[in-house]
Protein backbone atom coordinates (compact mmCIF):
# COMPACT_ATOMS: atom_id res chain seq x y z
CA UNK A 1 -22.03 -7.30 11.62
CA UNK A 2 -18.27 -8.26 12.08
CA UNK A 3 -16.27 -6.56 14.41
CA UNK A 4 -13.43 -4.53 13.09
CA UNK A 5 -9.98 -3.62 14.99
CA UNK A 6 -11.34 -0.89 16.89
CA UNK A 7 -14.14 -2.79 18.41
CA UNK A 8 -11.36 -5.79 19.03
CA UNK A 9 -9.20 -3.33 21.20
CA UNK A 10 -12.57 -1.42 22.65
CA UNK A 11 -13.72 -5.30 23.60
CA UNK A 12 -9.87 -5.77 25.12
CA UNK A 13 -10.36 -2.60 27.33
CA UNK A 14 -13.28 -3.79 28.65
CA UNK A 15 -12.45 -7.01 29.46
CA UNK A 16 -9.26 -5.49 31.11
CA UNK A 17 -11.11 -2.92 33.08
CA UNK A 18 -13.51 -5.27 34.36
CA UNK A 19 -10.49 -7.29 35.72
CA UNK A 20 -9.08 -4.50 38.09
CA UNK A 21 -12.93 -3.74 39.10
CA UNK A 22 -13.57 -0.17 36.64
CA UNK A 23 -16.53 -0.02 33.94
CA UNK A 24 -15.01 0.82 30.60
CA UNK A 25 -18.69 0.04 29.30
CA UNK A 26 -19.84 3.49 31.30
CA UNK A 27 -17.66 5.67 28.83
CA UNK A 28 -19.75 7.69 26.32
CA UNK A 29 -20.05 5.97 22.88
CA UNK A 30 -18.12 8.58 21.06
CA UNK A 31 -15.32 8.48 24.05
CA UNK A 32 -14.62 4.79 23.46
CA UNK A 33 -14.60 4.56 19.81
CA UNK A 34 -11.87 7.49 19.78
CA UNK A 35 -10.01 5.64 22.07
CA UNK A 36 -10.14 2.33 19.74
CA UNK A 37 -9.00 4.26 16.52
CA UNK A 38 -6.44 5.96 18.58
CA UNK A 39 -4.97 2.78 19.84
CA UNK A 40 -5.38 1.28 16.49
CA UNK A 41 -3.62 3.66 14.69
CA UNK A 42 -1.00 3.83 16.85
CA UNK A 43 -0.19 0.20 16.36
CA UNK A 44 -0.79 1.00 12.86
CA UNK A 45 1.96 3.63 12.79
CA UNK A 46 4.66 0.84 14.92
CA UNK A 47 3.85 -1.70 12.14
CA UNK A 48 4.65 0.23 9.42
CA UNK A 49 7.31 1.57 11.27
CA UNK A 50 9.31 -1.80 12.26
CA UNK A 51 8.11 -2.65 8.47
CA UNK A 52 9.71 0.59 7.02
CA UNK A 53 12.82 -0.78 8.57
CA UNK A 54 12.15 -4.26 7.86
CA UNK A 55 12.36 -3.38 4.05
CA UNK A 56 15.02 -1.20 4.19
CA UNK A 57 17.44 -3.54 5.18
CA UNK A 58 15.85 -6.43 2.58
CA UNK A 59 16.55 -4.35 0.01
CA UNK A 60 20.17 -4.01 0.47
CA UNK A 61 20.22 -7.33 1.06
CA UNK A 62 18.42 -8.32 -2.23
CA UNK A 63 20.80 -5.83 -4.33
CA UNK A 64 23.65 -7.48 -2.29
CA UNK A 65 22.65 -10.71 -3.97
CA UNK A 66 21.88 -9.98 -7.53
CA UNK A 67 25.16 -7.79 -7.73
CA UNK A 68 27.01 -10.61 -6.45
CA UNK A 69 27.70 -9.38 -3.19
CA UNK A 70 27.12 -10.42 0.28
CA UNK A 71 24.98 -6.38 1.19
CA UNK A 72 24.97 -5.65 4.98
CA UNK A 73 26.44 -8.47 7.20
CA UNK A 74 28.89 -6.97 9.78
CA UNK A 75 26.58 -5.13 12.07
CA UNK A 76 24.82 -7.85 14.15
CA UNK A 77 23.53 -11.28 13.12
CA UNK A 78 22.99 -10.74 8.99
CA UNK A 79 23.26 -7.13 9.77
CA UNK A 80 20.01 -6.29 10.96
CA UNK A 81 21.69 -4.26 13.58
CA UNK A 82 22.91 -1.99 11.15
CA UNK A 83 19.16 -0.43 11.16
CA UNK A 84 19.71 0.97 14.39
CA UNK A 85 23.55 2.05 13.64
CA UNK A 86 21.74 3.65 10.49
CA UNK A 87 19.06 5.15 12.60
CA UNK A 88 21.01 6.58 15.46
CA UNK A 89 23.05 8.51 12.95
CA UNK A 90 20.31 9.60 11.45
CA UNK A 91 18.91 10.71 14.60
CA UNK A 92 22.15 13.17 15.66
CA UNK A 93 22.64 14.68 12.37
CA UNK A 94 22.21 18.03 12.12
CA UNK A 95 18.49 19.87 10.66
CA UNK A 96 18.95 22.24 7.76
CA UNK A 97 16.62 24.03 6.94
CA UNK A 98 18.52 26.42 3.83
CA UNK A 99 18.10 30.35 3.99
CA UNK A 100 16.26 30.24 1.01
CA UNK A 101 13.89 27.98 2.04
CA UNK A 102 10.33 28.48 2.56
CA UNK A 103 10.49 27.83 6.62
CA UNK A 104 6.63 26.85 6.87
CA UNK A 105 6.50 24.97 3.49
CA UNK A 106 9.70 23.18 4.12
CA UNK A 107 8.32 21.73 7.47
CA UNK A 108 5.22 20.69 6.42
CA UNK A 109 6.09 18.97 3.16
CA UNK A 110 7.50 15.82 5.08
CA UNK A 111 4.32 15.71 7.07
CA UNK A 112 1.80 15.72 4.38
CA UNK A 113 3.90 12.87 2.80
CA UNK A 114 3.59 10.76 5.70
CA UNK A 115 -0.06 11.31 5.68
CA UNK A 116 -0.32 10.35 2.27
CA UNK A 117 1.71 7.27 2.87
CA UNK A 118 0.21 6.25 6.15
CA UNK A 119 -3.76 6.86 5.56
CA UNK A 120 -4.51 4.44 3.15
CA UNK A 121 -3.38 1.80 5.86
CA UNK A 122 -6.95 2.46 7.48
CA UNK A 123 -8.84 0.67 5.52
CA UNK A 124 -6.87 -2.19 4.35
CA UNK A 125 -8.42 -5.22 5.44
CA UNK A 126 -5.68 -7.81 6.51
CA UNK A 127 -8.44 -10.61 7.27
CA UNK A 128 -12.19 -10.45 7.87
CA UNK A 129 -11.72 -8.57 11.58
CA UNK A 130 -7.88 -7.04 11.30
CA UNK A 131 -9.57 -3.47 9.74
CA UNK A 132 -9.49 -0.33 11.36
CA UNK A 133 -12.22 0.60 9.81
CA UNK A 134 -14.56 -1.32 6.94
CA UNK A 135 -15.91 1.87 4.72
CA UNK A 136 -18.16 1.16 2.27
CA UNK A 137 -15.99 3.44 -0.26
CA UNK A 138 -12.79 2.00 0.98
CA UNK A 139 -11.04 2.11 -2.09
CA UNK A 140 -11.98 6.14 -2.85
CA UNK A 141 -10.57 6.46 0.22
CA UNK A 142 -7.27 5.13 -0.05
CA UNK A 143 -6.64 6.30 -3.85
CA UNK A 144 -7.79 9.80 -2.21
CA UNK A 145 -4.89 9.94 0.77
CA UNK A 146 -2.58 8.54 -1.84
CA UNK A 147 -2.59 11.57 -4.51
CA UNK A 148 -2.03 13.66 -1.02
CA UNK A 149 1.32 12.55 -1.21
CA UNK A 150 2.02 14.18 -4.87
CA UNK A 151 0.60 17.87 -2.95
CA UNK A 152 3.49 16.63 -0.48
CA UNK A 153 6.79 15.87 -2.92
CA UNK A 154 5.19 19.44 -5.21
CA UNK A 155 5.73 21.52 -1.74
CA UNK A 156 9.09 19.99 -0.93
CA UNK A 157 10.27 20.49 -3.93
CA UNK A 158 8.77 24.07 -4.15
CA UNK A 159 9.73 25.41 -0.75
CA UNK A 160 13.54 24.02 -0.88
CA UNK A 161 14.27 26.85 -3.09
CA UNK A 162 16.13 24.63 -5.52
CA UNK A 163 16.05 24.12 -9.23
CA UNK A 164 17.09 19.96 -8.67
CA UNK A 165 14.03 19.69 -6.04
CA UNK A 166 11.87 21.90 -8.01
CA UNK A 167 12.49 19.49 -11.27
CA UNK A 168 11.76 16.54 -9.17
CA UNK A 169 8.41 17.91 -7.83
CA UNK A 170 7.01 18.59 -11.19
CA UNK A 171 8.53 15.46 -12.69
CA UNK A 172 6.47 13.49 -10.05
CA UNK A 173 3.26 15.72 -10.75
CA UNK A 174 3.55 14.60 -14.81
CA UNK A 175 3.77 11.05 -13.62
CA UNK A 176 1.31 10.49 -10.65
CA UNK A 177 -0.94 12.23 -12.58
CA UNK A 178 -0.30 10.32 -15.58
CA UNK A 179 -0.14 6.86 -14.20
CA UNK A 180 -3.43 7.46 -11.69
CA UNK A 181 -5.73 7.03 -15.02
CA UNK A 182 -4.84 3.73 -15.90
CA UNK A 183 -4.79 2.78 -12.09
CA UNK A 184 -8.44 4.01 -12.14
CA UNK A 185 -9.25 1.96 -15.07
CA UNK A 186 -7.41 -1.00 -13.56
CA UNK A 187 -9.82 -0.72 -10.15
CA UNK A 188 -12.83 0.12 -12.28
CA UNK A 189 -12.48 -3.40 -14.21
CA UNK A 190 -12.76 -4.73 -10.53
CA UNK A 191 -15.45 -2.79 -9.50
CA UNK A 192 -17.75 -3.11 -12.25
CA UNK A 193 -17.32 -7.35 -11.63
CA UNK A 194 -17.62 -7.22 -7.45
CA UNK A 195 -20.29 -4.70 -7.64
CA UNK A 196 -18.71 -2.94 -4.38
CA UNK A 197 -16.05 -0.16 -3.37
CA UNK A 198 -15.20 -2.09 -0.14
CA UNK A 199 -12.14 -3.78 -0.27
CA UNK A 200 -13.74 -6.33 2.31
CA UNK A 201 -16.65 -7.19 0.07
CA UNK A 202 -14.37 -7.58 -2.81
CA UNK A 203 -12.49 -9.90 -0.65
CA UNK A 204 -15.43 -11.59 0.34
CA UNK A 205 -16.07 -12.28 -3.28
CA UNK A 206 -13.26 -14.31 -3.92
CA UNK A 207 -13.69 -16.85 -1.79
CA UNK A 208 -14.57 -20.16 -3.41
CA UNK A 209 -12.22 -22.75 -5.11
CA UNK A 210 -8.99 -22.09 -3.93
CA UNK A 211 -6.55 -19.85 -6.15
CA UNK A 212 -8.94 -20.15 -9.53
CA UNK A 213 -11.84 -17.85 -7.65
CA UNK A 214 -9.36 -15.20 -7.05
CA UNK A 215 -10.19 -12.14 -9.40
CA UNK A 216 -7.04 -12.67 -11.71
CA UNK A 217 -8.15 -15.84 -12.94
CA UNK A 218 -12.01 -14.11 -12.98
CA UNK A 219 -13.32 -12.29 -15.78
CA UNK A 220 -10.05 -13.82 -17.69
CA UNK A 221 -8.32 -12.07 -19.61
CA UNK A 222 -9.51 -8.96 -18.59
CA UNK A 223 -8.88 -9.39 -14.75
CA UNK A 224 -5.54 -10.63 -15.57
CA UNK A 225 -4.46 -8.02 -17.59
CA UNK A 226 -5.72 -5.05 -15.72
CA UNK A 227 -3.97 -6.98 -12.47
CA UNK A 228 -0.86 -6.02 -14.03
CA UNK A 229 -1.70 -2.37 -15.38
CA UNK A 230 -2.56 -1.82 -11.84
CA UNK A 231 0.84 -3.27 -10.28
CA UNK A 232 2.74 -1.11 -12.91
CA UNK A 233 1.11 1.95 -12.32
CA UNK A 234 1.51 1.90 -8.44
CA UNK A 235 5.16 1.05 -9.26
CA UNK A 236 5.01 4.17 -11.29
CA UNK A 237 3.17 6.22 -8.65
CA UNK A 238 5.77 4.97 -5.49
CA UNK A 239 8.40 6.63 -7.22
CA UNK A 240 10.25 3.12 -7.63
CA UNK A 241 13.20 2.44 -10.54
CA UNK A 242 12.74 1.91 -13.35
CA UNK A 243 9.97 5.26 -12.72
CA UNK A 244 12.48 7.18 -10.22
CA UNK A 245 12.77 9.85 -12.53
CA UNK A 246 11.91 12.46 -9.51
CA UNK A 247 14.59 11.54 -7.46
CA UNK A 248 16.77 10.62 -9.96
CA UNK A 249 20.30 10.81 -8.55
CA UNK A 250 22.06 11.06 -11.75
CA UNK A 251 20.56 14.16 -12.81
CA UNK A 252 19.03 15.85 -10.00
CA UNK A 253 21.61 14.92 -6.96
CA UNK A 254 18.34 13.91 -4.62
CA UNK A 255 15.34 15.23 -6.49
CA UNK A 256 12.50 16.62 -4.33
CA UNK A 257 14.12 16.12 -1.07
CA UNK A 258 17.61 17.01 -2.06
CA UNK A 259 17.93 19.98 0.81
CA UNK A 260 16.58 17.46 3.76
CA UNK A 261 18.64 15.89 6.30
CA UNK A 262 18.18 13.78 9.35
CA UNK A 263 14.37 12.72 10.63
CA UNK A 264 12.86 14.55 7.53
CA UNK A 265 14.63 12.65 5.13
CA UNK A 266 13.71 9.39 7.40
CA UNK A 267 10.21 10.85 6.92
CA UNK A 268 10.69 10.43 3.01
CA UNK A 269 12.41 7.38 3.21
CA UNK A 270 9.50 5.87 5.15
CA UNK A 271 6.75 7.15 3.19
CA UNK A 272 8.13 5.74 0.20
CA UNK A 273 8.89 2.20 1.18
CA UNK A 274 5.03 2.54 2.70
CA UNK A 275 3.45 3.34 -0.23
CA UNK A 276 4.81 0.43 -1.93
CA UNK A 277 3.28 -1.92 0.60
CA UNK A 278 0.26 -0.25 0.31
CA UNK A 279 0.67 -0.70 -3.26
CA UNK A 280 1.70 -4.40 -3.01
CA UNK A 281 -1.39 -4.94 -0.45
CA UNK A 282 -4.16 -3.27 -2.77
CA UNK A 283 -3.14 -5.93 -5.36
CA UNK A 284 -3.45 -8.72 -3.19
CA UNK A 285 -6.56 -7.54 -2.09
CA UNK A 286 -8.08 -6.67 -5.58
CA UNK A 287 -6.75 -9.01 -7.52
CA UNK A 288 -5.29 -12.19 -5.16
CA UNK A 289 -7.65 -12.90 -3.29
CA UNK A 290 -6.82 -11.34 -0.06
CA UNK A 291 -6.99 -13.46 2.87
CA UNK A 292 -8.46 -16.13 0.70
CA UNK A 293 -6.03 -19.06 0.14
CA UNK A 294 -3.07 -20.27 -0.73
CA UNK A 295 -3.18 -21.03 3.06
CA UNK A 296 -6.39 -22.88 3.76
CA UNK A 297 -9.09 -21.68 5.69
CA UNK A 298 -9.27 -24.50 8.52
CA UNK A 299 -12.16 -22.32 10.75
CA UNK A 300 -13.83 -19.73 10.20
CA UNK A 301 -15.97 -16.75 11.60
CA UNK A 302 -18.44 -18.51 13.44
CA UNK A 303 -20.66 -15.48 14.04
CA UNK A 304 -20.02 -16.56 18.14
CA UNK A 305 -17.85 -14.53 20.57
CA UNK A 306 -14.46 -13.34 19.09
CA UNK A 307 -12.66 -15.29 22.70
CA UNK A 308 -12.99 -18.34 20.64
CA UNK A 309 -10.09 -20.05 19.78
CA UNK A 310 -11.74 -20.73 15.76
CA UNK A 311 -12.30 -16.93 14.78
CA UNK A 312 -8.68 -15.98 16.58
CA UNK A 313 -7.01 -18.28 14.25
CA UNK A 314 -9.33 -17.88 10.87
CA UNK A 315 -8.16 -14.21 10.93
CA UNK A 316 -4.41 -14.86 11.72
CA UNK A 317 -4.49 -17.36 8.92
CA UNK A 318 -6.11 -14.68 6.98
CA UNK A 319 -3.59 -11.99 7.99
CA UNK A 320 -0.83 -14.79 7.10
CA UNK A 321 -2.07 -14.88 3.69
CA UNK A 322 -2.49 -11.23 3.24
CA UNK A 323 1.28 -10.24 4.22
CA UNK A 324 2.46 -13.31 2.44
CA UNK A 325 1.08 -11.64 -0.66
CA UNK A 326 2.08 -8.56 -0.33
CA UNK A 327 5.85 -9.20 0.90
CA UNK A 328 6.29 -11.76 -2.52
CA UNK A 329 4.96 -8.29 -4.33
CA UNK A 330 7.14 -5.93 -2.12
CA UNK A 331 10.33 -8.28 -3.05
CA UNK A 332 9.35 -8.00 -7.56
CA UNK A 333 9.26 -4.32 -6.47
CA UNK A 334 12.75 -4.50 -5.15
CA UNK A 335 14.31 -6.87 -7.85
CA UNK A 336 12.43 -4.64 -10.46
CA UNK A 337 15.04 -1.82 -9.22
CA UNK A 338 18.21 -3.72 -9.31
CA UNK A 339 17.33 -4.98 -12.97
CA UNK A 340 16.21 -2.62 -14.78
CA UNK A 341 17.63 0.45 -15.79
CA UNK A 342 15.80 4.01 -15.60
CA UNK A 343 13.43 5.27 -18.57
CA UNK A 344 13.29 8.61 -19.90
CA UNK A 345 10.03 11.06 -19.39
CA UNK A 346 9.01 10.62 -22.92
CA UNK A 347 9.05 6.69 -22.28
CA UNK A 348 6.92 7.00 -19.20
CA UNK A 349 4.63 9.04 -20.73
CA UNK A 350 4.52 6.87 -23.67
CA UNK A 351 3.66 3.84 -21.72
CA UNK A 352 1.56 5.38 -19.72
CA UNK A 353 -0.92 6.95 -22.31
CA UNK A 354 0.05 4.82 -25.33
CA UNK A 355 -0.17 1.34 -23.33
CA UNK A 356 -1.70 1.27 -20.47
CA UNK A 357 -4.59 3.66 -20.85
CA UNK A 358 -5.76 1.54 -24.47
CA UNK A 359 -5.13 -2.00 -22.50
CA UNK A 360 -6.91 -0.59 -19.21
CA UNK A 361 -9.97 1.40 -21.26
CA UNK A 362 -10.35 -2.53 -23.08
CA UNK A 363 -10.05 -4.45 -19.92
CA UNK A 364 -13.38 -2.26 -18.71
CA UNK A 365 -15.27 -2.81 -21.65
CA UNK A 366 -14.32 -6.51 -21.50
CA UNK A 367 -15.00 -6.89 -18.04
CA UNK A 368 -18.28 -4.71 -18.00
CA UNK A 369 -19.40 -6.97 -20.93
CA UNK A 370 -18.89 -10.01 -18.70
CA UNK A 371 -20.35 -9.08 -15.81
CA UNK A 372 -23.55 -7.66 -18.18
CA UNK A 373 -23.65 -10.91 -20.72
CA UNK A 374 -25.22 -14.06 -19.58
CA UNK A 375 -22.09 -15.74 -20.75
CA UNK A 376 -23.30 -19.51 -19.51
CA UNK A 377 -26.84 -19.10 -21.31
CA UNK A 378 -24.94 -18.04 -24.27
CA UNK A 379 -22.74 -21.34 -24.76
CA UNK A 380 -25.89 -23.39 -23.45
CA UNK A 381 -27.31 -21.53 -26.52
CA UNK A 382 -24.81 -22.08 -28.89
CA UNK A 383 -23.91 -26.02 -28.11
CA UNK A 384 -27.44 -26.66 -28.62
């Protein structure tokens, strides 16, 4: 069995206990493996962190440039020092919680966001070892922790005490819960060709030649098609323009988190640019092949200890191609904003269940049909 993040670190513990003469090996079972996922979610949490940040400061840069502007440039080199200018305000301005307000409610909201946001992280596998932790219903599990963060935006928008917040909560509610049926159809099409609900093994199965074993190009057109029903409908479910609608700023001042200020609004800020990556991932995963290609695979897993130079390198390559992926899908997400202009309700309804749902309910018959029909017997059949 491969070895996952949190036997990595729980490996690097021992190794650096045995150095200064202690026996890491002697803790009980259940001691070191909460000591792994600890660790492992911690770096977790600075990684999307320094990524939250990362992005934030891309995107002004990106609208910058296709508004014919230069975006942030004054505060350090490019102005990526403007983050931390942007962050120590942030940091001193005052918490206001309104009179009104639903005390409990109002603090927990941002919380249960970040939950949403940050759980799915888990189990996305960034190469064959780089996994917190490999579950055999990996993909459940993610979709799960993401519709936590709908509960989330609902109580913000409930416990502010505000008509504008309260619009934006139930705004998002129509369209998360909209847009999560043609996701589901989307992953179903994958799932019914891999055979598996963990994202590793569906991974796994794309390995072959290159680019054209990826499941896009599989199961064509059905793969392909349901590729992008899936992108849309996370786009729709991160809350991202032209699908802002709860936070529309035009109509409801802030939406849902109109009456936050200072780290909670941070908290929403973060959650949202983390969703997207863990939208952007997901599709790279599902659909793109994961770690597999366009970088080539020069070693691989030998099955040997992980201190090998060969495995250390297959699963940075694999990590390489992973990111890669999902940063060229993070950056359509952020020229998507800057290009189109907002839809109504009735609009994103209409897509949703006059579009998407017909295209996604088609792809599953088509790709259930292909994985069922002995499709290379058949034209064997027929040319003869």
């Amino acid at each position: 069995m491969a070895l996952n993040l949190v036997d990595i670190i729980n490996l690097v513990l021992a190794r650096a206990a045995g150095i200064v003469g202690l026996r890491y090996e002697a803790l009980p079972t259940l001691a070191r493996t909460a000591i792994g996922m600890l660790l492992a979610c911690g770096a977790l949490l600075a990684y999307v962190a320094v990524l939250c940040l990362f992005f934030v400061w891309a995107e002004r840069r990106v609208a910058g440039r296709i508004q014919s502007r230069q975006g942030p440039n004054r505060v350090g080199p490019q102005g990526l020092l403007q983050l931390v200018a942007d962050g120590i305000k942030l940091l001193i301005k005052e918490d206001i919680i309104p009179d009104t307000a639903h005390p409990l409610l109002f603090r927990a909201a941002p919380i249960l966001v970040l939950m949403g946001a940050f759980a799915p992280f888990v189990v996305l596998p960034f190469s064959e070892n780089l996994v917190v932790s490999n579950m055999s219903l990996g993909i459940y599990y993610a979709l799960s922790f993401a519709a936590l963060e709908v509960v989330g935006v609902i109580m913000a928008g409930w416990a502010s005490h505000n008509k504008w917040s309260l619009y934006g909560g139930m705004r998002l509610a129509a369209q998360m819960m909209s847009y999560e049926i043609p996701m589901g159809l989307a992953i179903l099409t994958v799932v019914v060709l891999t055979g598996s609900l963990n994202l590793s093994h569906i991974v796994n199965d794309q390995k072959g030649a290159w680019i054209f074993s990826w499941n896009v190009f599989h199961g064509f057109p059905w793969m392909f098609v349901a590729a992008f029903i899936f992108y849309i409908a996370g786009l729709a479910s991160s809350k991202r323009t032209p699908f802002d609608l709860p936070e529309a700023e035009s109509e409801l001042v802030a939406g849902y988190h109109t009456e936050y200020s200072g780290m909670r609004f941070v908290i929403f800020l973060m959650s949202e640019y983390a969703t997207m990556y863990v939208i952007s991932t997901l599709t790279a995963i599902l659909f793109l092949g994961g770690w597999h290609g366009p970088l080539p695979r020069v070693v691989a897993w030998s099955g040997q200890t992980y201190w090998q130079a060969g495995p250390i390198l297959a699963n940075m390559i694999g990590a390489a191609n992973v990111i890669g992926k999902a940063f060229f899908l993070m950056f359509v997400m952020l020229w998507l904003r800057w290009t189109f202009p907002r839809v109504r309700i009735d609009q994103i309804i209409y897509i949703c269940m006059k579009v998407l749902v017909p295209f996604g309910i088609v792809c599953l018959i088509g790709a259930a049909a292909w994985a069922v029909i002995p499709w290379g017997s058949l034209w064997l059949a027929l040319w003869r």
